[in-house]
C-alpha atoms as a PDB file:
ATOM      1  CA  UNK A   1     -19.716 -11.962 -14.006  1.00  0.00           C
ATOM      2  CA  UNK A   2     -20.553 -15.513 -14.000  1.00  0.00           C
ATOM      3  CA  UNK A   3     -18.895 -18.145 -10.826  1.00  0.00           C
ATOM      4  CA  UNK A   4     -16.620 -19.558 -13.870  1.00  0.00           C
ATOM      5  CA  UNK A   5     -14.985 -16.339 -14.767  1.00  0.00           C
ATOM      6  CA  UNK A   6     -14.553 -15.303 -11.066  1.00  0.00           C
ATOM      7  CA  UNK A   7     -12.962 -18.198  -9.381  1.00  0.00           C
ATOM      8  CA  UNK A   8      -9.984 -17.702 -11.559  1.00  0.00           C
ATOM      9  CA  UNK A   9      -9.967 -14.736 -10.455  1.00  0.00           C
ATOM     10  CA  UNK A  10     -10.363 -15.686  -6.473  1.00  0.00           C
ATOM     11  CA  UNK A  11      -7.346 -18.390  -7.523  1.00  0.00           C
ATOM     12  CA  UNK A  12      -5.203 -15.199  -8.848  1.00  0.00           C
ATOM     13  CA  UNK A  13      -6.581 -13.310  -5.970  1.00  0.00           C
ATOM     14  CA  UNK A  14      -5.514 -15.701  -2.906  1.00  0.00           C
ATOM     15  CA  UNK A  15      -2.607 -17.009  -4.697  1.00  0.00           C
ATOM     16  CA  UNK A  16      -0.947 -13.647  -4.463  1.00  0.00           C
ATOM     17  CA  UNK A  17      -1.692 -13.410  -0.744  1.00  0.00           C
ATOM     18  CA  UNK A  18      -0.346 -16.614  -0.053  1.00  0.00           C
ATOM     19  CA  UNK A  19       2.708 -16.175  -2.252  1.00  0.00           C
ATOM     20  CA  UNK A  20       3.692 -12.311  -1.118  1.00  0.00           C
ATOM     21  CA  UNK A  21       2.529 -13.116   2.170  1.00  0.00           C
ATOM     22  CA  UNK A  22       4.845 -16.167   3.028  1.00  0.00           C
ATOM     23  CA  UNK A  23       7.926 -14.695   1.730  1.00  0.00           C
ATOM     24  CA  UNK A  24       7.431 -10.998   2.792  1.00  0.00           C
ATOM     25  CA  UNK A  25       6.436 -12.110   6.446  1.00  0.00           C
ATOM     26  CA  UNK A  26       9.672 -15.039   6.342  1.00  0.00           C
ATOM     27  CA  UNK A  27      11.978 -11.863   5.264  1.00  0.00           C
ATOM     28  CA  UNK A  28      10.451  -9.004   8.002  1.00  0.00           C
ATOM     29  CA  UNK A  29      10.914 -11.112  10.628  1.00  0.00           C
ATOM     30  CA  UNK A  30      14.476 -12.285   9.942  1.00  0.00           C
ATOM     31  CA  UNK A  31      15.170  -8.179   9.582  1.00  0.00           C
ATOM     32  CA  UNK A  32      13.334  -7.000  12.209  1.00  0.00           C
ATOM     33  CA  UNK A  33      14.466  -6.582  15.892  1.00  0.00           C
ATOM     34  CA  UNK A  34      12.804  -7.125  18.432  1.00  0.00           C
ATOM     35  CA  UNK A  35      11.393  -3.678  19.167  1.00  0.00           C
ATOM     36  CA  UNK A  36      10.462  -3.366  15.584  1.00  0.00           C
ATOM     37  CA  UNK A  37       7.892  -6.418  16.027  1.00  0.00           C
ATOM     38  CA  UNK A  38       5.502  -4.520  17.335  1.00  0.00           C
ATOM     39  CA  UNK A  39       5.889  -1.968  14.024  1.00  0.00           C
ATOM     40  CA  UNK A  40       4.806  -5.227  11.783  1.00  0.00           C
ATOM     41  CA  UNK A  41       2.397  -6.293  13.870  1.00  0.00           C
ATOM     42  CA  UNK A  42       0.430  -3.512  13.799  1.00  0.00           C
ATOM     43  CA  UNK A  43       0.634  -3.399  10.239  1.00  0.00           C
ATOM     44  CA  UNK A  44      -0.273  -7.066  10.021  1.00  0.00           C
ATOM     45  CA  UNK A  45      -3.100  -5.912  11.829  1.00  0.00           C
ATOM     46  CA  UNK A  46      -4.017  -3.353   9.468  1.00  0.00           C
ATOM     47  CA  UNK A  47      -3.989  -5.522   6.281  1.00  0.00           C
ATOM     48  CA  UNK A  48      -5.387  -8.189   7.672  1.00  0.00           C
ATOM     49  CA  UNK A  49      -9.076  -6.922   7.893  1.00  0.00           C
ATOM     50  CA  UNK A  50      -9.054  -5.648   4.210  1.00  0.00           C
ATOM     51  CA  UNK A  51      -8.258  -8.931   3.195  1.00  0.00           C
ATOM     52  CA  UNK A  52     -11.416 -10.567   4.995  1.00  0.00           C
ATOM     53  CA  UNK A  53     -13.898  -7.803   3.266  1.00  0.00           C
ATOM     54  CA  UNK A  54     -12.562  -8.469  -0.148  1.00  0.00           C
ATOM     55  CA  UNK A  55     -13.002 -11.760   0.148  1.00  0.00           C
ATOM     56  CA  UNK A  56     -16.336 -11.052   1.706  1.00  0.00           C
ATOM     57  CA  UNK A  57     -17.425  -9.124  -0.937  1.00  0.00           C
ATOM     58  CA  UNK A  58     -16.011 -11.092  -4.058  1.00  0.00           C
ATOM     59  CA  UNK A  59     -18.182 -13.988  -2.139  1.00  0.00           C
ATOM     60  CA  UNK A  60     -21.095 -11.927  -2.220  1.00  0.00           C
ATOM     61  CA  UNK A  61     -20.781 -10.549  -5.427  1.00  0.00           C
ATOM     62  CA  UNK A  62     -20.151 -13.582  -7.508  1.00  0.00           C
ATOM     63  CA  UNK A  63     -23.169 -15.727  -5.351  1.00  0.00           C
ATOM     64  CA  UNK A  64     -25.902 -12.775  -5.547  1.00  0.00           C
ATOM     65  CA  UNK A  65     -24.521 -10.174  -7.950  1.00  0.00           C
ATOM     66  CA  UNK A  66     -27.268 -10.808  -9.963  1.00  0.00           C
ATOM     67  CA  UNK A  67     -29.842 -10.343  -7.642  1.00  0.00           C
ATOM     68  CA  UNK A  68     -30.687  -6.446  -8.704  1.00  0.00           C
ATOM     69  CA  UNK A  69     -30.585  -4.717  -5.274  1.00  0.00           C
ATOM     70  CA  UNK A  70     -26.821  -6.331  -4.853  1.00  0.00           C
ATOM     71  CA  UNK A  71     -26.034  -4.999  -8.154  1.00  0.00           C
ATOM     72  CA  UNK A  72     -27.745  -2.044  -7.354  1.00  0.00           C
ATOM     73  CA  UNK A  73     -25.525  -1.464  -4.083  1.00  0.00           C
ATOM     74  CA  UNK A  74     -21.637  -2.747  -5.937  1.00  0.00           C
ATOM     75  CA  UNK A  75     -23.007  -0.047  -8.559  1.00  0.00           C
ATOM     76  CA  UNK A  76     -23.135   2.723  -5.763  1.00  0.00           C
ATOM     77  CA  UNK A  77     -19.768   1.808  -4.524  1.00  0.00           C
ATOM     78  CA  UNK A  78     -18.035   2.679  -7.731  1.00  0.00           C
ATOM     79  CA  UNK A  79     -17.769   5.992  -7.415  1.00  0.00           C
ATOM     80  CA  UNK A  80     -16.274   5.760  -3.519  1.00  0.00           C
ATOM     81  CA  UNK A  81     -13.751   3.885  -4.663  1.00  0.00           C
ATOM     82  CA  UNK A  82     -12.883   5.852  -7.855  1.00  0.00           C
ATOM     83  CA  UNK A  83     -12.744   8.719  -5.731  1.00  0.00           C
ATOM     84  CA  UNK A  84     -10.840   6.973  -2.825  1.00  0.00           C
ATOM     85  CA  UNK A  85      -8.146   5.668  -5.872  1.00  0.00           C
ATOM     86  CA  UNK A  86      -8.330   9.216  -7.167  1.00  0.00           C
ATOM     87  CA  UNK A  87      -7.003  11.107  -4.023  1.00  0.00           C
ATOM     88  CA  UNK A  88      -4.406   8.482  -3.470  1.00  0.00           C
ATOM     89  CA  UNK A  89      -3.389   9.127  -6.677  1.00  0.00           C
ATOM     90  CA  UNK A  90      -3.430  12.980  -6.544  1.00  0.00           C
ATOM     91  CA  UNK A  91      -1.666  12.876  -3.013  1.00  0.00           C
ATOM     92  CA  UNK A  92       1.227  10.411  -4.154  1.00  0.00           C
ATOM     93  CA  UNK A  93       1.592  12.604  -7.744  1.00  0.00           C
ATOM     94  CA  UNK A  94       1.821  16.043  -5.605  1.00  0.00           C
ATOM     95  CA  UNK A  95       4.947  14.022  -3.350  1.00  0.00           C
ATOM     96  CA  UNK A  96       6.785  12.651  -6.496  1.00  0.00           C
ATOM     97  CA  UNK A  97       5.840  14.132  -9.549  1.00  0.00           C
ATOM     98  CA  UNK A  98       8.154  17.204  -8.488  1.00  0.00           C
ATOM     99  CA  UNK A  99       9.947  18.458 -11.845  1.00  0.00           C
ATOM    100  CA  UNK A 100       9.504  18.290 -15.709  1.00  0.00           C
ATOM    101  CA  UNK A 101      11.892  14.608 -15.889  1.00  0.00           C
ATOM    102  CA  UNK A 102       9.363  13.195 -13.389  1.00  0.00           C
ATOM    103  CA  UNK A 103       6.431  13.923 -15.200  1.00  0.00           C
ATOM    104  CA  UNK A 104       7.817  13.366 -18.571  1.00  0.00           C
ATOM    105  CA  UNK A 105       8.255   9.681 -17.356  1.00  0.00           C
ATOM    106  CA  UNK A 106       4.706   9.457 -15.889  1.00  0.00           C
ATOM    107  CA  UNK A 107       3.342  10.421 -19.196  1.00  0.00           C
ATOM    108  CA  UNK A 108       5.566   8.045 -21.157  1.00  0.00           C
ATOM    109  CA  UNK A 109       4.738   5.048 -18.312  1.00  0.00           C
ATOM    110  CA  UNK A 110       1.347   5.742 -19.020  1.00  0.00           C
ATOM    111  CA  UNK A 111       0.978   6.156 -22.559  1.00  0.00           C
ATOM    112  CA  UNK A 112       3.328   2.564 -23.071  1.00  0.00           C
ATOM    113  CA  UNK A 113       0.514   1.302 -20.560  1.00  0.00           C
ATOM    114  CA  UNK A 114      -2.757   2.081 -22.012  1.00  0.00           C
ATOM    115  CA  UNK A 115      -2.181   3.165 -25.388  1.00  0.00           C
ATOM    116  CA  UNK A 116       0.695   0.666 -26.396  1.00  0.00           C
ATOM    117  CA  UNK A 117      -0.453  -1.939 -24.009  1.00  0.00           C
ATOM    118  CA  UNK A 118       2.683  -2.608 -22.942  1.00  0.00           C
ATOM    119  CA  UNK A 119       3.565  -5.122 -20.194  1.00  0.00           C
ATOM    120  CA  UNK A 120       3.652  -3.689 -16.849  1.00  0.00           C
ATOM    121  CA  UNK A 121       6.990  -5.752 -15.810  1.00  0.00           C
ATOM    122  CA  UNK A 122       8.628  -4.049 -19.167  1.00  0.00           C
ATOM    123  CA  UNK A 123       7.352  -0.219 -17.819  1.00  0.00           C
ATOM    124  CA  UNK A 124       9.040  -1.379 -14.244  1.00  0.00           C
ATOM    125  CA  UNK A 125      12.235  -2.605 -15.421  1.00  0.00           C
ATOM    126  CA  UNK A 126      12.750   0.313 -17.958  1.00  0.00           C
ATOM    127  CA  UNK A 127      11.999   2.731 -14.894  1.00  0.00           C
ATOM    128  CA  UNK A 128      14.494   1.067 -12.383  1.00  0.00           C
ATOM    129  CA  UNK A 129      16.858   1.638 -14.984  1.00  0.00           C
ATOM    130  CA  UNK A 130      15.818   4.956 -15.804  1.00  0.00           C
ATOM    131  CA  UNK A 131      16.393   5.930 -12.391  1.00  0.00           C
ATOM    132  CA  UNK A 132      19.126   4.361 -11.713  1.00  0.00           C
ATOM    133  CA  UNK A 133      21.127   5.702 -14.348  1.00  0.00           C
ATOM    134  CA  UNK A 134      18.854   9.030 -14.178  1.00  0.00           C
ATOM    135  CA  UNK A 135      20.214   9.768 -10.336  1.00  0.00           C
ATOM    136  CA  UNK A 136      23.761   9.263 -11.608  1.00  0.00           C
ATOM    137  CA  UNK A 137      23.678  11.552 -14.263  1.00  0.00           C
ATOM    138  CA  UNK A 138      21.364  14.272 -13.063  1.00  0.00           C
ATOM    139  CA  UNK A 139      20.848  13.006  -9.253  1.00  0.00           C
ATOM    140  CA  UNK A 140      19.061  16.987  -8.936  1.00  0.00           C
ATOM    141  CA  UNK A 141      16.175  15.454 -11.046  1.00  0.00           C
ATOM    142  CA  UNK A 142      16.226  12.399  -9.794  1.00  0.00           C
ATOM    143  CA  UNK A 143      15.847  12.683  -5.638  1.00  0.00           C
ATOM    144  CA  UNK A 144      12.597  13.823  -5.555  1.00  0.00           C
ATOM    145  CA  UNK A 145      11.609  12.716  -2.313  1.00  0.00           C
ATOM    146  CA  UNK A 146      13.821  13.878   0.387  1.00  0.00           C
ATOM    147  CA  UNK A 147      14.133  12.640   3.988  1.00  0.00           C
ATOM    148  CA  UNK A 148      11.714  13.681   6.951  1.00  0.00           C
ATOM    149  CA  UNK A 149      13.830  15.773   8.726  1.00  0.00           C
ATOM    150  CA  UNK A 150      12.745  18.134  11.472  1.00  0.00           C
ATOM    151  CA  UNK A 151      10.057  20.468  10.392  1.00  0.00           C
ATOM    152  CA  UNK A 152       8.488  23.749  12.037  1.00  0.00           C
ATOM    153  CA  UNK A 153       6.229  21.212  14.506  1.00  0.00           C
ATOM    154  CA  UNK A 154       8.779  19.383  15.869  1.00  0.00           C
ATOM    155  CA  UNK A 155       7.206  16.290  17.994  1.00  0.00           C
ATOM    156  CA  UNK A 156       7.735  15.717  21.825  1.00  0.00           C
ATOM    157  CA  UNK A 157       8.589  12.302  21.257  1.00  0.00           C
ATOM    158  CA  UNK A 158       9.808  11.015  18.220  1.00  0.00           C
ATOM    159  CA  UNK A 159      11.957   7.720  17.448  1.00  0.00           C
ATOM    160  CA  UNK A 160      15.338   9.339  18.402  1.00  0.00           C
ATOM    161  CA  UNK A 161      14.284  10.463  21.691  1.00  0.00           C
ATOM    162  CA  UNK A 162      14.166   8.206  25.444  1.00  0.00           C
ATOM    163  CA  UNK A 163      11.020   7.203  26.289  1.00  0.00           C
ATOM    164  CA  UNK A 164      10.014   8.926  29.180  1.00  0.00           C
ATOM    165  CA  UNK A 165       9.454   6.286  32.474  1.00  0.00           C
ATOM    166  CA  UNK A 166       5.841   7.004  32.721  1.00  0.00           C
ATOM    167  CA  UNK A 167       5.328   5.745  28.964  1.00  0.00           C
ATOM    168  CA  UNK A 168       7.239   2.673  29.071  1.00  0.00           C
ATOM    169  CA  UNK A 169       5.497  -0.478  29.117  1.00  0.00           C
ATOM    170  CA  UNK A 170       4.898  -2.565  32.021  1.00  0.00           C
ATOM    171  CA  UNK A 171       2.879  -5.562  32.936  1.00  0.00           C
ATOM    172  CA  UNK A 172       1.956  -3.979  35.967  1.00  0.00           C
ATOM    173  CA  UNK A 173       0.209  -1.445  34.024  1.00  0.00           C
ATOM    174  CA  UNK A 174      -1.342  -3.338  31.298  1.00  0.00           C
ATOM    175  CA  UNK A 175      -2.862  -5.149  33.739  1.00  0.00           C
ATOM    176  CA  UNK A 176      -4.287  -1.981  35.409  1.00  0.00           C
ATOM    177  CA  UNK A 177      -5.745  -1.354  32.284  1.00  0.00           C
ATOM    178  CA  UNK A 178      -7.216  -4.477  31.015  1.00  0.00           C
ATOM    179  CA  UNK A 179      -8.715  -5.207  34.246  1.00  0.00           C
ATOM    180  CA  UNK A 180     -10.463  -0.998  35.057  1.00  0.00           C
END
């Protein structure tokens, strides 16, 4: 990959930060109360690094990709990532892919996607409306993923219960802690 077929990519790249980014942080924080602040912070702060070691890499890899031992070393990290994409993949197919409608779909998404190179947009649309007029019909085939509920291991605190008063926040506290 030569620098003039990768900065349009970079463009596309940081463009779409920028873009999602604005608008998706303008909209959480008009929704969110206050104690759910701390909810998108934290996940803020978990984005937020990823987005510094792409960039770090795409940097590296477009000034000294061609330097063997860098190729050498993106080369090796291949397979991580296929297998990282892989189990994310296997993991959200086991949640959803639950019955013979939601499968059928899957294959058809994916057969208008790499054998009729259909656009992506197109395969979103026509599943919106599949499902929506899917879970009206046959709303059995269609609710797939069910809410949490309360399971065998039942937590001690959870987001319905009081916080207990030795768990609350105080400053007194946090300053006990920043300062030991």
């Amino acid at each position: 990959m030569d620098q003039r077929s990768a900065l349009p990519a970079c463009a596309q790249l940081l463009h779409a930060f920028t873009r999602t980014g604005s608008s998706t942080t303008g909209h959480l924080f008009r929704l969110a109360s206050a104690q759910d602040l701390g909810r998108i912070a934290a996940g803020a702060l978990f984005v937020i690094p990823s987005i510094f070691i792409l960039w770090g890499l795409s940097y590296i890899y477009v000034t000294l990709g061609n330097l063997p031992w860098v190729a050498a070393i993106f080369y090796g990290l291949k397979p991580a990532v296929l297998a990282i994409v892989a189990a994310a993949v296997i993991r959200i197919g086991s949640r959803a892919l639950k019955n013979e409608v939601m499968w059928t779909l899957a294959v058809a998404a994916f057969v208008a996607i790499f054998f009729l190179h259909v656009p992506l947009p197109l395969i979103i649309v026509s599943a919106a409306l599949i499902g929506f007029f899917g879970g009206k019909w046959k709303r059995d085939k269609f609710l797939v993923i069910r809410g949490h509920g309360k399971g065998k291991n039942d937590s001690v605190l959870d987001d319905t219960s009081a916080v207990p008063e030795h768990a609350k926040p105080s400053w007194d506290r946090a300053l006990r802690v920043c300062i030991t």
